[in-house]
C-alpha atoms as a PDB file:
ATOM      1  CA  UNK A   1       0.000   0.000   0.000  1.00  0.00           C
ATOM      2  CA  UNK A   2       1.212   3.565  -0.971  1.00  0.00           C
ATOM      3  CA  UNK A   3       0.595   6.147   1.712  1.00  0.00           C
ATOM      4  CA  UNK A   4      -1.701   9.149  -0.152  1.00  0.00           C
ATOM      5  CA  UNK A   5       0.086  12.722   0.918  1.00  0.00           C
ATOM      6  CA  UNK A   6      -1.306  15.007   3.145  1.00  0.00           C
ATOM      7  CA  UNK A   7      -2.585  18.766   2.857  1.00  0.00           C
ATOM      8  CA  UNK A   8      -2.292  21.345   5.537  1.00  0.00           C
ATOM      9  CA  UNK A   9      -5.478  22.886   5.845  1.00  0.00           C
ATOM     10  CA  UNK A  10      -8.283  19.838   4.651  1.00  0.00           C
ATOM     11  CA  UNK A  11     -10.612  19.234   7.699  1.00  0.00           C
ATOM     12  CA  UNK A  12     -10.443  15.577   6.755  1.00  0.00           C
ATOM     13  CA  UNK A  13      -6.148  14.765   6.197  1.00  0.00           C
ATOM     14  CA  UNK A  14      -4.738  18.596   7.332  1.00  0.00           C
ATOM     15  CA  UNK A  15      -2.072  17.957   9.398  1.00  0.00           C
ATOM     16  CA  UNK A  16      -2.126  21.572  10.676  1.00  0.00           C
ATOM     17  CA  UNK A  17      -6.160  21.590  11.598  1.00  0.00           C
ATOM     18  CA  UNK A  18      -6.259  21.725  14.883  1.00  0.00           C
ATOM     19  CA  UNK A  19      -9.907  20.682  14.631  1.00  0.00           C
ATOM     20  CA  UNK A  20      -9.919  18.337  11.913  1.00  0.00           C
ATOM     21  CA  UNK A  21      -9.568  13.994  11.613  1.00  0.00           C
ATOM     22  CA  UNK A  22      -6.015  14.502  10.716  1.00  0.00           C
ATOM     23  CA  UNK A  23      -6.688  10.565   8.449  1.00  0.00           C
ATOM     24  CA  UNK A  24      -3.406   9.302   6.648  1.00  0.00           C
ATOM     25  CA  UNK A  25      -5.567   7.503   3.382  1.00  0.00           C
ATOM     26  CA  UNK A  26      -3.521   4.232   1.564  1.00  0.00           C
ATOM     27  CA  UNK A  27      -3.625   2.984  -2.180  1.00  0.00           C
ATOM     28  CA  UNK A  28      -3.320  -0.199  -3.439  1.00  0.00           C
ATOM     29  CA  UNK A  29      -3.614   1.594  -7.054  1.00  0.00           C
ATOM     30  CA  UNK A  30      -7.091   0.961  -7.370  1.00  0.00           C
ATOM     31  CA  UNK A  31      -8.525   1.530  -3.717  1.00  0.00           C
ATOM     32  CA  UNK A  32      -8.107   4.022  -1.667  1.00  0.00           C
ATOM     33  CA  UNK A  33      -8.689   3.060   2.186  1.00  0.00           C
ATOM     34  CA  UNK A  34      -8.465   4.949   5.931  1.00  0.00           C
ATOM     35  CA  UNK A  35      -8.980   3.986   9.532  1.00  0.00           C
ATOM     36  CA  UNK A  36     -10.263   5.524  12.079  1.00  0.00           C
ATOM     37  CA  UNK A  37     -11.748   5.988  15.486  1.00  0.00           C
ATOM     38  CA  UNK A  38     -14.350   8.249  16.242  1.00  0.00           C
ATOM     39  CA  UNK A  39     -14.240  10.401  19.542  1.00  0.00           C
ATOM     40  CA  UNK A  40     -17.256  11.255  21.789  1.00  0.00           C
ATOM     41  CA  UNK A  41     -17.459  14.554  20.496  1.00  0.00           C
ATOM     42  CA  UNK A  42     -18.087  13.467  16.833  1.00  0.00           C
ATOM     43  CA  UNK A  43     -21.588  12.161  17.877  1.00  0.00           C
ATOM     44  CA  UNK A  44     -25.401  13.549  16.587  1.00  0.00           C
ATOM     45  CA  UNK A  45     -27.156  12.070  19.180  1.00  0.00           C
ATOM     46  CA  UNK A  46     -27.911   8.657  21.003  1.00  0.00           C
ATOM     47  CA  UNK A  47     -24.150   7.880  21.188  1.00  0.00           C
ATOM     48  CA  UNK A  48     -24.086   7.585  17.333  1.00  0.00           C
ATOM     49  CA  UNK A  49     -21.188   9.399  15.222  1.00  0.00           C
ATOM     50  CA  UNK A  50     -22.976  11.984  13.118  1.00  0.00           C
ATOM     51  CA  UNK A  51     -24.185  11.291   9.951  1.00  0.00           C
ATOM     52  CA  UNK A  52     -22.145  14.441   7.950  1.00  0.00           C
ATOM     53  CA  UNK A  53     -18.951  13.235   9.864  1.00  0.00           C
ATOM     54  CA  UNK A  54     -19.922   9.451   8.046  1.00  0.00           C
ATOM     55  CA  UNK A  55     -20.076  11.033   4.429  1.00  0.00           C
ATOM     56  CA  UNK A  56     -17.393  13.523   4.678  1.00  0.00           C
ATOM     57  CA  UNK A  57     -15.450  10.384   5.129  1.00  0.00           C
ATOM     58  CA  UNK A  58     -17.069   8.255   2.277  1.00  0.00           C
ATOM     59  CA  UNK A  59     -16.780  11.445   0.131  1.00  0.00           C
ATOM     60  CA  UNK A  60     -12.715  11.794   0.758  1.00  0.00           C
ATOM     61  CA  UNK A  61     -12.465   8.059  -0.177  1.00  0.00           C
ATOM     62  CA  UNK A  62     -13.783   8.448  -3.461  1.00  0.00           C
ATOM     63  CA  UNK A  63     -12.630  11.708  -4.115  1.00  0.00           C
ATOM     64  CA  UNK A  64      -9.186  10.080  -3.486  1.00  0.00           C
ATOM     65  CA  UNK A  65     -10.112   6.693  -5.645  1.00  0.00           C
ATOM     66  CA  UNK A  66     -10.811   9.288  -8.428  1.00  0.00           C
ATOM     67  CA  UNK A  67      -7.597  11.056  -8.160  1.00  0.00           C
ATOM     68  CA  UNK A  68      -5.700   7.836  -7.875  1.00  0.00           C
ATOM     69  CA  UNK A  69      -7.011   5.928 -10.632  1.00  0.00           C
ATOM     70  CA  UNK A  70      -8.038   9.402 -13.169  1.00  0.00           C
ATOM     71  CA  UNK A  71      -4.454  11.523 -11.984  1.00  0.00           C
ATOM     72  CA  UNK A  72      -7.161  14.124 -11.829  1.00  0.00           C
ATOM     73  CA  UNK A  73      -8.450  15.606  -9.131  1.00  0.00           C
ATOM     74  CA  UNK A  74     -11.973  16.254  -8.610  1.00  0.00           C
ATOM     75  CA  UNK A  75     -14.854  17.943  -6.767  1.00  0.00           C
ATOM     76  CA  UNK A  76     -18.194  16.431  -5.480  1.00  0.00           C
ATOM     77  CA  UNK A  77     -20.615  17.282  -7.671  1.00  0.00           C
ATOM     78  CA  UNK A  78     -23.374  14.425  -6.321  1.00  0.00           C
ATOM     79  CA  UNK A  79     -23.170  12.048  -3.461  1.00  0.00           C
ATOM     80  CA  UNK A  80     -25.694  10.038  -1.835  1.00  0.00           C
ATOM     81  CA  UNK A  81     -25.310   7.809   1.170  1.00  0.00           C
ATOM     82  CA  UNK A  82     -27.094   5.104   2.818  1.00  0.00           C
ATOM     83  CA  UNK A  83     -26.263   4.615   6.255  1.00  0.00           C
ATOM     84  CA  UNK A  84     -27.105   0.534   7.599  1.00  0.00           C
ATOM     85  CA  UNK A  85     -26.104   0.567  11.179  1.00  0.00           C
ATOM     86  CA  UNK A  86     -25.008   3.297  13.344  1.00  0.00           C
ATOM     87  CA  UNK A  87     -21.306   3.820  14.057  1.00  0.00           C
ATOM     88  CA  UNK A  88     -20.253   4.510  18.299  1.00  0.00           C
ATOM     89  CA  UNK A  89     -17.670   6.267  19.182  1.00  0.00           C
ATOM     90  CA  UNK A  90     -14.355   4.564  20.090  1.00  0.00           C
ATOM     91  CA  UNK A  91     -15.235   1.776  17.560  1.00  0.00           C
ATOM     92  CA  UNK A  92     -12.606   1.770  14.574  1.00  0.00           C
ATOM     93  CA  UNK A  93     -13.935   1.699  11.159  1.00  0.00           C
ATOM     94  CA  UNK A  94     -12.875   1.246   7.740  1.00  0.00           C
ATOM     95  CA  UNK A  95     -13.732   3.346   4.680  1.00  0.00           C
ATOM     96  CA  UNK A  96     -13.095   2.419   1.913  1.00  0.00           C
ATOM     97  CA  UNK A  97     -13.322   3.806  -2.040  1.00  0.00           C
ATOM     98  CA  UNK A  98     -13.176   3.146  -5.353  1.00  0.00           C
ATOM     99  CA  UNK A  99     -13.355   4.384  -9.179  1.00  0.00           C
ATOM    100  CA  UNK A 100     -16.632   3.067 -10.812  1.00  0.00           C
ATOM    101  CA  UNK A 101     -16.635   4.905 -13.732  1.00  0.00           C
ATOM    102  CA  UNK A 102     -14.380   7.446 -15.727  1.00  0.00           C
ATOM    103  CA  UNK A 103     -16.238   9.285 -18.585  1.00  0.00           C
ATOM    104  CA  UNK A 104     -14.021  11.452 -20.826  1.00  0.00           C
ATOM    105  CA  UNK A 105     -11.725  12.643 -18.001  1.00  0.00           C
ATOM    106  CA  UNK A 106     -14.206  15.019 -16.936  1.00  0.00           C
ATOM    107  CA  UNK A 107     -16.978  13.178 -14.863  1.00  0.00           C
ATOM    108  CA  UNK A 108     -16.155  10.162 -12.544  1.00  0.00           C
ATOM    109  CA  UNK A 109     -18.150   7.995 -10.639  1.00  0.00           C
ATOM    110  CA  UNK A 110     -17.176   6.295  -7.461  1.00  0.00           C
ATOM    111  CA  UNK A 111     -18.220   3.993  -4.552  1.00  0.00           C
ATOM    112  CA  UNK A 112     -17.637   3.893  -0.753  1.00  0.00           C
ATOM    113  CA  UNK A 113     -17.838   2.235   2.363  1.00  0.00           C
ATOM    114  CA  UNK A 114     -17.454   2.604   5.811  1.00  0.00           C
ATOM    115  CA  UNK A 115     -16.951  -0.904   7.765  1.00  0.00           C
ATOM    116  CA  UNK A 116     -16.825  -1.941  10.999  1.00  0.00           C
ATOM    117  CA  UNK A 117     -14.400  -4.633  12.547  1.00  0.00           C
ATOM    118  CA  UNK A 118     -16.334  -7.478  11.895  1.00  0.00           C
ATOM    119  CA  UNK A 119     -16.550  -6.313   8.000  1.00  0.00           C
ATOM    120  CA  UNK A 120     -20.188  -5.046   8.508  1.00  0.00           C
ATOM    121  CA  UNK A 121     -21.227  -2.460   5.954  1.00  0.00           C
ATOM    122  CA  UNK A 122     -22.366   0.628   8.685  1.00  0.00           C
ATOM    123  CA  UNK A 123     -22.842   3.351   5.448  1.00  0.00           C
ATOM    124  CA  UNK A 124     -22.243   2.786   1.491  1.00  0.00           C
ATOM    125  CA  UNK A 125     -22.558   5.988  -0.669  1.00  0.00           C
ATOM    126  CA  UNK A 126     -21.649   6.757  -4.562  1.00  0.00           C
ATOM    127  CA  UNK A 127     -20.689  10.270  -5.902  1.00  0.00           C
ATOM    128  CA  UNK A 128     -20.242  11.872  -8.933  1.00  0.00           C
ATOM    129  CA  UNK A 129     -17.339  14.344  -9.150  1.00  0.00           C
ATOM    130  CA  UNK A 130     -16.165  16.705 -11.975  1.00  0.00           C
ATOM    131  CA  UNK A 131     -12.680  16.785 -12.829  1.00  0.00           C
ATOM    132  CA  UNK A 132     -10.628  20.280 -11.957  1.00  0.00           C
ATOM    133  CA  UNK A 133      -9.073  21.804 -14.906  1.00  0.00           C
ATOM    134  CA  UNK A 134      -5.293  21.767 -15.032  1.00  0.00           C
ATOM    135  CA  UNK A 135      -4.825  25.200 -14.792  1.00  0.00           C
ATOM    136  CA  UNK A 136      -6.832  25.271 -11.508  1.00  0.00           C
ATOM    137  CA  UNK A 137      -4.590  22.595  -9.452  1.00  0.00           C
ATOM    138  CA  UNK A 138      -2.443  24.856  -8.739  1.00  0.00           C
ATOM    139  CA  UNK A 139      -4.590  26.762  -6.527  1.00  0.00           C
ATOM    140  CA  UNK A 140      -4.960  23.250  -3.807  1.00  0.00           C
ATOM    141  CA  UNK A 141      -1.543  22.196  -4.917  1.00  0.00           C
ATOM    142  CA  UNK A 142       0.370  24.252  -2.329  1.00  0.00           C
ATOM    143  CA  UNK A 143      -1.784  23.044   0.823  1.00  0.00           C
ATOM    144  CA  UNK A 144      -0.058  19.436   0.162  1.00  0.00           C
ATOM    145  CA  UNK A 145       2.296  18.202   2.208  1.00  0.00           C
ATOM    146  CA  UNK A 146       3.793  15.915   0.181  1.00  0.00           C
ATOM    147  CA  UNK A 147       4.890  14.760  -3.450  1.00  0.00           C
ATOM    148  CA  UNK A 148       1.220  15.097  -4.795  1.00  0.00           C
ATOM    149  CA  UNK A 149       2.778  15.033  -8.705  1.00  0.00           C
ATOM    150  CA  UNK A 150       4.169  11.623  -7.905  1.00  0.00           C
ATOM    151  CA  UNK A 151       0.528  10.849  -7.331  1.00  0.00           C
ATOM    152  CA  UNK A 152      -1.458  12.462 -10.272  1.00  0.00           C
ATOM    153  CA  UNK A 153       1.453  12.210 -12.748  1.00  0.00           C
ATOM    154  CA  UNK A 154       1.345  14.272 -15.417  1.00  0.00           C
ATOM    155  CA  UNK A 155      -1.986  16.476 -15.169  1.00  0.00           C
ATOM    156  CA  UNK A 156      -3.784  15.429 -18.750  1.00  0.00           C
ATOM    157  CA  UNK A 157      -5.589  18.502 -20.791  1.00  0.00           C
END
């Protein structure tokens, strides 16, 4: 597994937001995975993690399994999520994401889903996401951390 770089700022991987997840996200070329533990303070109510914390997760996954497999990057233009079971703090999950779809470099589709330790499916969401235009990675580029290029390659027109 390749370990994905890191921005500074992203409320999901920023390494410098004091408030955010802080996630480290893996490759195996094709998926794109993270771990994680939930804290008390991420819960809606009941003792369940909230629902927006769930598919900001799911939605990083695939925007990540788009980049990885496209060497584009993308925003979320679409997402919908189903969520099975509810998620308690202190549990560690799995999310997990993938490419479904690639049509003409501009619109990708993708698939997550965010496990527990016994492998059940707690939420499953798809999203469509429109590729950002070469000229506009620049703009994100200098929040990453690391070797992002080495990533995406060579940005295609």
């Amino acid at each position: 597994m390749q370990t994905l770089p890191t921005t500074k700022s992203c409320f999901v991987c920023g390494r410098q937001n004091a408030h955010g997840l802080r996630l480290r996200f893996e490759t195996d070329g094709v998926r794109v995975q993270t771990r994680l533990t939930f804290r008390a303070e991420h819960v809606g109510f009941q003792n369940t993690i909230h629902g927006g914390l769930i598919a900001t997760l799911l939605d990083e996954v695939m925007v990540w399994a788009c980049g990885v497999r496209t060497k584009r990057f993308a925003y979320c233009a679409e997402m919908t999520v189903r969520y099975a079971h509810p998620l308690r703090p202190g549990i560690e999950a799995l999310a997990i994401g993938e490419l479904v779809s690639n049509r003409r470099d501009k619109l990708f589709e993708a698939r997550g889903e965010l496990r527990d330790p016994q492998n059940v499916v707690l939420a499953a969401a798809t999203g469509k996401y429109l590729a950002i235009k070469p000229g506009e990675l620049s703009l994100i580029g200098e929040d990453f951390d690391g070797d992002i290029m080495g990533i995406l390659g060579s940005m295609p027109g």
